[in-house]
Protein backbone atom coordinates (compact mmCIF):
# COMPACT_ATOMS: atom_id res chain seq x y z
CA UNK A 1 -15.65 -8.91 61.40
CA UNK A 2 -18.34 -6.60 62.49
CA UNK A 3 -21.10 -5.35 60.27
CA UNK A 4 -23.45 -2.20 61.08
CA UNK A 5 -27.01 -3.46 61.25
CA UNK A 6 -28.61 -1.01 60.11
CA UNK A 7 -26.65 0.02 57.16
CA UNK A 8 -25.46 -4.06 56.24
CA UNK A 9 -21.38 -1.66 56.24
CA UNK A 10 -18.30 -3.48 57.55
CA UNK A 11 -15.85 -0.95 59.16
CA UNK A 12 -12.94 -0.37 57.50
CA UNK A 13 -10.50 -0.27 60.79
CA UNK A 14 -11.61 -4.02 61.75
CA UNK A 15 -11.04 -5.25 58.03
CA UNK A 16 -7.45 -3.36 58.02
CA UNK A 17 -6.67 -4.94 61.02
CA UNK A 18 -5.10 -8.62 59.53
CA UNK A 19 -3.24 -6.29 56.85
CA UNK A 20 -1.83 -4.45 59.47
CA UNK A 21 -0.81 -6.74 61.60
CA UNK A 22 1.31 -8.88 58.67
CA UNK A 23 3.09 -5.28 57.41
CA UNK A 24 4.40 -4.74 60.79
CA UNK A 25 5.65 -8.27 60.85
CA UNK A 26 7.18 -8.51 57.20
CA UNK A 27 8.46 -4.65 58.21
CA UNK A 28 10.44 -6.00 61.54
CA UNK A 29 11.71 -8.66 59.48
CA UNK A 30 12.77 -7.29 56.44
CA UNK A 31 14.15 -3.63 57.21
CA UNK A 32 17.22 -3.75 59.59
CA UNK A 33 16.29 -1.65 62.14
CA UNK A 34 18.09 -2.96 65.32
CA UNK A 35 15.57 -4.14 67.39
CA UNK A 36 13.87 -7.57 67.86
CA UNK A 37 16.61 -9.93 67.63
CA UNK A 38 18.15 -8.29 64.81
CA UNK A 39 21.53 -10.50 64.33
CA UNK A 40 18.59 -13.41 63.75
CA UNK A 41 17.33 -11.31 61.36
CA UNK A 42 20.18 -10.74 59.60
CA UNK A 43 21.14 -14.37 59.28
CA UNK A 44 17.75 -15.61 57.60
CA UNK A 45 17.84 -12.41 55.19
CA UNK A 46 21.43 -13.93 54.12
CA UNK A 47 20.44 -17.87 54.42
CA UNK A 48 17.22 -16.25 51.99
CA UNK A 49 19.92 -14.59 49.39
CA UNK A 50 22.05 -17.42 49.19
CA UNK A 51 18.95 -19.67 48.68
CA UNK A 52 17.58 -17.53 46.06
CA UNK A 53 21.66 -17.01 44.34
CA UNK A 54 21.78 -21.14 44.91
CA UNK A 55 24.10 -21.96 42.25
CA UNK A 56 26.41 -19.30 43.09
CA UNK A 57 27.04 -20.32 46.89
CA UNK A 58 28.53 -23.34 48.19
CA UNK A 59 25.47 -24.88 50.53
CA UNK A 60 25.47 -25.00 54.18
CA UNK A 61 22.75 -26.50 56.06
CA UNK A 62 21.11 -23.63 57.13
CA UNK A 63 20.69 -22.97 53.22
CA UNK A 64 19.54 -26.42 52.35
CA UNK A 65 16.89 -26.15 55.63
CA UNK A 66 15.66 -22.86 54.54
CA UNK A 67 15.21 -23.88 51.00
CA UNK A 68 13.16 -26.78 52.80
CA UNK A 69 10.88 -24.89 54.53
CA UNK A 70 10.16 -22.74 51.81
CA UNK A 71 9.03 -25.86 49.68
CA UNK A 72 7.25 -26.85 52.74
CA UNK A 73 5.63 -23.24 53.16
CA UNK A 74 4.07 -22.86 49.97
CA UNK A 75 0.30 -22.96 50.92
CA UNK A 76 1.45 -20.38 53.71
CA UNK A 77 2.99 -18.19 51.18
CA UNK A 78 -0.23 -18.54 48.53
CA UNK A 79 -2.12 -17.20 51.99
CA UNK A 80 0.65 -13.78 51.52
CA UNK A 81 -0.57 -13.44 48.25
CA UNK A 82 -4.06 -13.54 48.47
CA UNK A 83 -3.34 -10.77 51.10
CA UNK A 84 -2.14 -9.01 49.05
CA UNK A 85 -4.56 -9.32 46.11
CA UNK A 86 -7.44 -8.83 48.59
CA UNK A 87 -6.00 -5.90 50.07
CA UNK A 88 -4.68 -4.39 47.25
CA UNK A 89 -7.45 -4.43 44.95
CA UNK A 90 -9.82 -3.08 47.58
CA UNK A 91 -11.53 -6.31 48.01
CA UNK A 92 -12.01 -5.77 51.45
CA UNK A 93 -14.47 -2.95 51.26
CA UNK A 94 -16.82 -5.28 49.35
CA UNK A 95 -16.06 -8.24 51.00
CA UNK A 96 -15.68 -10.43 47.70
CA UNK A 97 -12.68 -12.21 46.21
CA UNK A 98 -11.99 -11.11 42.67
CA UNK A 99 -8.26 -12.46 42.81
CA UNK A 100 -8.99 -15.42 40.64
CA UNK A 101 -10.48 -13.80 38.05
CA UNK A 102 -7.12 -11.45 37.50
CA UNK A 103 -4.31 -12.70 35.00
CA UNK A 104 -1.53 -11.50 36.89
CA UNK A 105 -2.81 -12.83 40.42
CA UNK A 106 -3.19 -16.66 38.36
CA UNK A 107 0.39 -16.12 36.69
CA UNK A 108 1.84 -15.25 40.11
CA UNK A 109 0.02 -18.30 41.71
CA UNK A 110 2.10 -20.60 39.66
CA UNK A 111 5.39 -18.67 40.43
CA UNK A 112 4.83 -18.38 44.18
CA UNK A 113 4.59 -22.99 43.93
CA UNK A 114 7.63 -23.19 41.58
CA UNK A 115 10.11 -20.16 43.01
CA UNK A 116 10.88 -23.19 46.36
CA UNK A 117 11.46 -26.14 44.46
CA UNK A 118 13.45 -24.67 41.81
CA UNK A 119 16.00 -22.72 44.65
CA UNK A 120 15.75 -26.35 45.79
CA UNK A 121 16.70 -28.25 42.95
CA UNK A 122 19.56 -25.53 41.82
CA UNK A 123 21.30 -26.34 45.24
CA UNK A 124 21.07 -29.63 44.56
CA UNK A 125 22.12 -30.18 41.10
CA UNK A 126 23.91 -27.07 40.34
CA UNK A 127 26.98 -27.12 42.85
CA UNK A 128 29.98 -27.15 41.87
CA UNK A 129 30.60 -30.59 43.35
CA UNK A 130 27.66 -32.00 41.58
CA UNK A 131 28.57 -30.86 38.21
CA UNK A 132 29.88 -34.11 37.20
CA UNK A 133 26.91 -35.67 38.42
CA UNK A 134 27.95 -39.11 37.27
CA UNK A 135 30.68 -39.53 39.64
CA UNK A 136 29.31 -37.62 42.76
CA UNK A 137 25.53 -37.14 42.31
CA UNK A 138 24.09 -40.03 40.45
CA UNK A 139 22.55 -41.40 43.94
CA UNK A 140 20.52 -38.06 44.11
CA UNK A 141 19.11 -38.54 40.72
CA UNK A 142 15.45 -39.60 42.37
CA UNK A 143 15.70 -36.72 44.47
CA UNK A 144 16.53 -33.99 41.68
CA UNK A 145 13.40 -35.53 39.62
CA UNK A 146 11.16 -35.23 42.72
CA UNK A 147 11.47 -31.68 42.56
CA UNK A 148 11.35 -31.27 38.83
CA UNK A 149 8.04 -33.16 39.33
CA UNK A 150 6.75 -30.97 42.31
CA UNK A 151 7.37 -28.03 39.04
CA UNK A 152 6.04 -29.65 36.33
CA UNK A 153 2.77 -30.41 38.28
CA UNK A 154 1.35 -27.00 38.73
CA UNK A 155 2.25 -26.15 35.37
CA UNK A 156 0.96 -28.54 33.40
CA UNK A 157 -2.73 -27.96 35.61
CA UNK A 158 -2.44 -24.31 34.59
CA UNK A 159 -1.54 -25.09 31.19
CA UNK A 160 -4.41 -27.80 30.75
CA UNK A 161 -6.88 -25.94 32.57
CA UNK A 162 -9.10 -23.30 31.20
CA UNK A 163 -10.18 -22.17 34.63
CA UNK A 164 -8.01 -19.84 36.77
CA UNK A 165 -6.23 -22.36 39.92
């Protein structure tokens, strides 16, 4: 970014530039205005419902993928956040990062790593298939415990730590 050399000031315009840039996409994605491939758009905004309402929904693949690249999108989706701390708590104009040092940006740094894996694990082990997971799910059992693992991790650091992550 560029800095004025004789007063040591970043311009505001070049530092808004990244945050405006990911509003416009999230806005094309998210509102269903009907342009830029909107049927697309439409799909993955009901394959992201029926991910989050897991239990409720009999799985398809494109749920199960979805759900998969969420869990696989997670460092991608910590970079949203920080965007949204930096941005938000005027950051930018200083050019520091006080994100860390907020509760609320360290609670929600925890629930942006476990919100994929647990949509994950309710489509596994919460359809109505698997309910008598003896019978019809008992193979899967390494799998389900993978991705109570991949939750427990994260909060058992936060809990044991008395840093921020």
């Amino acid at each position: 970014m560029e800095m004025d050399p004789k007063t040591g000031d970043y311009k505001a315009l070049t530092e808004l530039l990244p945050l405006i840039l990911v509003t416009l996409a999230l806005v094309i994605l998210i509102f269903p205005l009907n342009i830029q491939y909107h049927s697309s758009r439409l799909f993955f905004l009901t394959t992201l419902f029926h991910c989050i309402c897991a239990p409720l929904y009999k799985v398809k693949f494109q749920d199960f993928f979805l759900a998969d690249q969420l869990t696989s999108q997670v460092q991608a989706l910590r970079s949203l956040q920080f965007y949204i701390c930096y941005y938000g708590w005027g950051d930018y104009k200083h050019r520091q990062n006080t994100c860390k040092m907020n509760d609320a940006f360290n609670t929600f740094y925890l629930v942006v790593v476990v919100v994929p894996y647990c949509s994950s694990l309710l489509q596994d082990c919460l359809q109505p298939e698997c309910r008598n997971w003896v019978e019809n799910c008992s193979l899967d059992l390494f799998s389900h415990n993978s991705y109570l693992w991949y939750e427990l991790g994260p909060c058992c650091r936060l809990g044991a730590s008395s840093t921020p992550l």
